[in-house]
N, C-alpha and C. Protein backbone atom coordinates (compact mmCIF):
# COMPACT_ATOMS: atom_id res chain seq x y z
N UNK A 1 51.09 -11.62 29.45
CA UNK A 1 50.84 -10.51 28.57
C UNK A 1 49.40 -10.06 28.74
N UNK A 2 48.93 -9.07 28.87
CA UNK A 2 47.86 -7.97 29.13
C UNK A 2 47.29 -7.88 27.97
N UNK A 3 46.12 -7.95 28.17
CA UNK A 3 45.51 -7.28 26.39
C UNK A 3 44.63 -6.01 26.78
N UNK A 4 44.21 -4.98 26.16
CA UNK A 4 44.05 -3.89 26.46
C UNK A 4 42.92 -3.63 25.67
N UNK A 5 41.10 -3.45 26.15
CA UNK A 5 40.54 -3.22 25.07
C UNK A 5 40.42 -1.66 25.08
N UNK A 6 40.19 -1.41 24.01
CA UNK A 6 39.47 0.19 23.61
C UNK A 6 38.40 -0.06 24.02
N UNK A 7 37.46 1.46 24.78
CA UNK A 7 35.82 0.88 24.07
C UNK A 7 35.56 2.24 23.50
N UNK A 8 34.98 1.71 22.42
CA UNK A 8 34.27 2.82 21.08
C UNK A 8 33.47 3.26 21.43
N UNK A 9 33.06 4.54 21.63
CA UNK A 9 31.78 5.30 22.08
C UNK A 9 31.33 5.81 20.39
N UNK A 10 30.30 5.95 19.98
CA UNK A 10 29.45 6.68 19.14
C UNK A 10 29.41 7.98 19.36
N UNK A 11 29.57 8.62 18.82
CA UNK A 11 29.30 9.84 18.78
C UNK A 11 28.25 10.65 17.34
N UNK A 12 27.65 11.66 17.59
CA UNK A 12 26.44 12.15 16.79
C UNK A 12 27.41 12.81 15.75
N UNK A 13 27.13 12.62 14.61
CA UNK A 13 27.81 13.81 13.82
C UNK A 13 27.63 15.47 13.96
N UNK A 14 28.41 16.31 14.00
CA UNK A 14 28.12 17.22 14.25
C UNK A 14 27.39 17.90 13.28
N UNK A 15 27.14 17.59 11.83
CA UNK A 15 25.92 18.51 11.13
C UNK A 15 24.69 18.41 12.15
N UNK A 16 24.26 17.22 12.65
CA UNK A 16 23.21 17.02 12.95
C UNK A 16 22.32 18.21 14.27
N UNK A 17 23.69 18.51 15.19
CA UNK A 17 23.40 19.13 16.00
C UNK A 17 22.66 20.74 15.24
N UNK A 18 23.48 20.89 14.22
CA UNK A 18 23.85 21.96 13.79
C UNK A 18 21.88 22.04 13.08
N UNK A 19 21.84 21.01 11.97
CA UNK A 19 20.42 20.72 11.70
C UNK A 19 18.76 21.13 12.98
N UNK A 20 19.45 20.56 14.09
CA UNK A 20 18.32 20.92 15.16
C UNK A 20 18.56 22.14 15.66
N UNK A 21 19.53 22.64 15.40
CA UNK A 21 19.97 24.10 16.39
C UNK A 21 18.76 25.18 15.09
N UNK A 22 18.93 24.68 13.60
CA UNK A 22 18.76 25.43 12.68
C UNK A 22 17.27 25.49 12.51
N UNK A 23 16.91 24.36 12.76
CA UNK A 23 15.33 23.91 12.67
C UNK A 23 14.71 23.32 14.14
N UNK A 24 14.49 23.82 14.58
CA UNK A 24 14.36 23.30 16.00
C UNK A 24 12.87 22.84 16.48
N UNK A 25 11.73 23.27 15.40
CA UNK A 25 10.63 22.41 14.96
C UNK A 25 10.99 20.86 15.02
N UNK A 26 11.76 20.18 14.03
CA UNK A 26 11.58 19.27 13.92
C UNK A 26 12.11 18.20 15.10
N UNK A 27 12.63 18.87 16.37
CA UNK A 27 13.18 18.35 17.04
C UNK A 27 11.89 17.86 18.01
N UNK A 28 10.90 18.47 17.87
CA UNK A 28 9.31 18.29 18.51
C UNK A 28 8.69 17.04 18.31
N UNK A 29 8.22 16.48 19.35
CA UNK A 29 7.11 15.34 19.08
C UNK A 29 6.06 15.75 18.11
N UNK A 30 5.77 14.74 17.32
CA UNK A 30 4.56 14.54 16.56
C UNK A 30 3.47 14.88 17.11
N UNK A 31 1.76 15.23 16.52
CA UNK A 31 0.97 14.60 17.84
C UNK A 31 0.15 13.59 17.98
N UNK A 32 0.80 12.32 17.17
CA UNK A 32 0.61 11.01 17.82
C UNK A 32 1.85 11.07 18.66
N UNK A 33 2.74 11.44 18.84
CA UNK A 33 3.89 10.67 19.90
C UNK A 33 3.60 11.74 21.06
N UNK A 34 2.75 13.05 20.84
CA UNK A 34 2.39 13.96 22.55
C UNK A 34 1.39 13.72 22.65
N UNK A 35 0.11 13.05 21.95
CA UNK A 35 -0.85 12.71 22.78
C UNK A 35 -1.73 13.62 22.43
N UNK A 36 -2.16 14.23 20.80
CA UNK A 36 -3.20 15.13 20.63
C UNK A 36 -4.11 14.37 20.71
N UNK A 37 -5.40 14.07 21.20
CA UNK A 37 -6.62 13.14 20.69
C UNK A 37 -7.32 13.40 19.58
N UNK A 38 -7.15 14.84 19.10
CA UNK A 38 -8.35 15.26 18.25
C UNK A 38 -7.63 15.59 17.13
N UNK A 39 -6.17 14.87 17.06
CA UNK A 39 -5.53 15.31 15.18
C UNK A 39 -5.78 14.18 14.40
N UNK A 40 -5.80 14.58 13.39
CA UNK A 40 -6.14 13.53 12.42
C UNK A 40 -4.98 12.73 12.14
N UNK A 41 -3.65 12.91 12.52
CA UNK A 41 -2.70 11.68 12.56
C UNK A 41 -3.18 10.68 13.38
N UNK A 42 -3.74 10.99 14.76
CA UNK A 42 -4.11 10.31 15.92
C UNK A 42 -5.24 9.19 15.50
N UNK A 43 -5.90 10.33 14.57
CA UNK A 43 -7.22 8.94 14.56
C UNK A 43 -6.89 8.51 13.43
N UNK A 44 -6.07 8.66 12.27
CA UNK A 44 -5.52 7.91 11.40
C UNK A 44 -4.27 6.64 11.58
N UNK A 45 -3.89 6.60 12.69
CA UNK A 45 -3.01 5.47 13.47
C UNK A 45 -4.20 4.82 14.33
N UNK A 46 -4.97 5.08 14.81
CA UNK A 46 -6.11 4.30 15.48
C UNK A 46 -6.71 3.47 14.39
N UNK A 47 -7.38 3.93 13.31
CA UNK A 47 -7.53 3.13 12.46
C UNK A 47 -7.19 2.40 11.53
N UNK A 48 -5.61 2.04 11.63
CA UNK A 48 -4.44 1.47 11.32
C UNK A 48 -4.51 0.57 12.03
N UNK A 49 -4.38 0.88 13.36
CA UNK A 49 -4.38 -0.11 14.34
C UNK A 49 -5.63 -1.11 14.61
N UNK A 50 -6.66 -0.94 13.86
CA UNK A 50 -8.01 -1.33 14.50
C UNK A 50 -7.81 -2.06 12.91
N UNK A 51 -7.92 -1.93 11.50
CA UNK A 51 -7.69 -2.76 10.39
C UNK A 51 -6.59 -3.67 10.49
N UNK A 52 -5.65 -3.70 11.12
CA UNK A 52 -4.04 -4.55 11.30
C UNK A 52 -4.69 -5.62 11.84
N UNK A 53 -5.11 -4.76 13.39
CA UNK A 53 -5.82 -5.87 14.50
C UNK A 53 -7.20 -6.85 13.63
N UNK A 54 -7.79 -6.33 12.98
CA UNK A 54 -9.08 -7.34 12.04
C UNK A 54 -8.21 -8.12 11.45
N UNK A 55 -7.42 -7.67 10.70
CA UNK A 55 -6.58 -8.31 9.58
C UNK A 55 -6.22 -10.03 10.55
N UNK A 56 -5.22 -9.47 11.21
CA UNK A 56 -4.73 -10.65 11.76
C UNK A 56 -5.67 -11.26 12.73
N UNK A 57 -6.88 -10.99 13.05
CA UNK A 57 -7.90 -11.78 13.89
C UNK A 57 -8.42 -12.74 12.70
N UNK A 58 -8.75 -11.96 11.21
CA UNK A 58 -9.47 -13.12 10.41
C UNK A 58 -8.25 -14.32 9.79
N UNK A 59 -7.29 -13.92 10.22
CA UNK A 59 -6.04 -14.67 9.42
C UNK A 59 -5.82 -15.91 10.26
N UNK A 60 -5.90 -15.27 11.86
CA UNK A 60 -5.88 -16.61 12.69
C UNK A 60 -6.67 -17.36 12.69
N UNK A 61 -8.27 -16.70 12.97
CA UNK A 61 -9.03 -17.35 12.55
C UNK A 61 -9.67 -18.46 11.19
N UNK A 62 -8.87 -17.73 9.90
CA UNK A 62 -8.93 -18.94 9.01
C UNK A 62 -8.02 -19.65 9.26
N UNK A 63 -6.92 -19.73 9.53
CA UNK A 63 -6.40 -20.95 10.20
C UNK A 63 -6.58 -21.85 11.01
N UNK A 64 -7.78 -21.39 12.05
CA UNK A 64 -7.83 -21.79 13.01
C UNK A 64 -8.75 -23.10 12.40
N UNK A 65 -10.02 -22.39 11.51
CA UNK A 65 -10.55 -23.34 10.55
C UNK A 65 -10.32 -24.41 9.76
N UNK A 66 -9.31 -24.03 9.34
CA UNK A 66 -8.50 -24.90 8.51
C UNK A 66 -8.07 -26.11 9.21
N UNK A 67 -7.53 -26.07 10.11
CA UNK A 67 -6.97 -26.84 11.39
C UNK A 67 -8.33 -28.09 11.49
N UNK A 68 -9.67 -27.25 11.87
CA UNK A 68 -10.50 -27.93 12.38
C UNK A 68 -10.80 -28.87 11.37
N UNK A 69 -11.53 -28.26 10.16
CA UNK A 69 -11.62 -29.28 9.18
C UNK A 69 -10.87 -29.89 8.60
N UNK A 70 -9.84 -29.96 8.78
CA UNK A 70 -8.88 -31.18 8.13
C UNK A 70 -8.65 -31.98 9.57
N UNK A 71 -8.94 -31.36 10.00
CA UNK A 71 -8.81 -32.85 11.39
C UNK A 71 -10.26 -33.18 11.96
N UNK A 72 -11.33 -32.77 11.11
CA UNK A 72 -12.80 -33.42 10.87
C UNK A 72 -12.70 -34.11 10.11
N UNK A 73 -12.16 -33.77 8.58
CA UNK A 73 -11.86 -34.74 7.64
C UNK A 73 -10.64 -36.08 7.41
N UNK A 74 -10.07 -35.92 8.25
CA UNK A 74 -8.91 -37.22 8.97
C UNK A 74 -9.82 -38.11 9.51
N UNK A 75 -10.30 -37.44 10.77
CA UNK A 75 -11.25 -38.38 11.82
C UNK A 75 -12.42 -39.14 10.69
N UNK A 76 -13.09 -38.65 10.14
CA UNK A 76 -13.99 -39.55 9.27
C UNK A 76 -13.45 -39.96 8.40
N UNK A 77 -11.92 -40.40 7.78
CA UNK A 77 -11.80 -41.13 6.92
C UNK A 77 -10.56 -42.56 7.25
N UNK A 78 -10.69 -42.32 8.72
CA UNK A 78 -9.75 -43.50 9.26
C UNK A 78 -10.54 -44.02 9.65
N UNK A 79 -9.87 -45.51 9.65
CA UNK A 79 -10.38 -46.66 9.42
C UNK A 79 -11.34 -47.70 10.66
């Protein structure tokens, strides 16, 4: 006996087409996603990116601390 699969394709709803046909602005890149340098989305995701990046440099870094001194404070209290 044979088994037979379907395969399901997705398809877009058709308002949607209808939405970009109607507004066809919004179908446009951003200009962080084309690459303006000089919009203020651009340098407002740069400095997103540059606070994220601190963020998680001091986070590793107190960990990294943490690490050290408790295995400074191990080493000087064994025996």
């Amino acid at each position: 006996m044979k088994r037979r699969f379907r395969i399901r394709r997705y398809h877009a709803p058709p308002g949607l087409a209808v939405v970009w046909l109607v507004w066809p602005l919004n179908a446009y890149a951003c200009p962080v996603c084309f690459g303006e340098p000089d919009s203020s989305q651009t340098r407002g995701l740069q400095a997103a990116i540059l606070l994220l990046g601190g963020v998680a440099g001091l986070l590793v870094t107190g960990i990294a601390a943490m690490v050290f001194t408790i295995r400074r404070r191990a080493g000087r209290n064994a025996p």
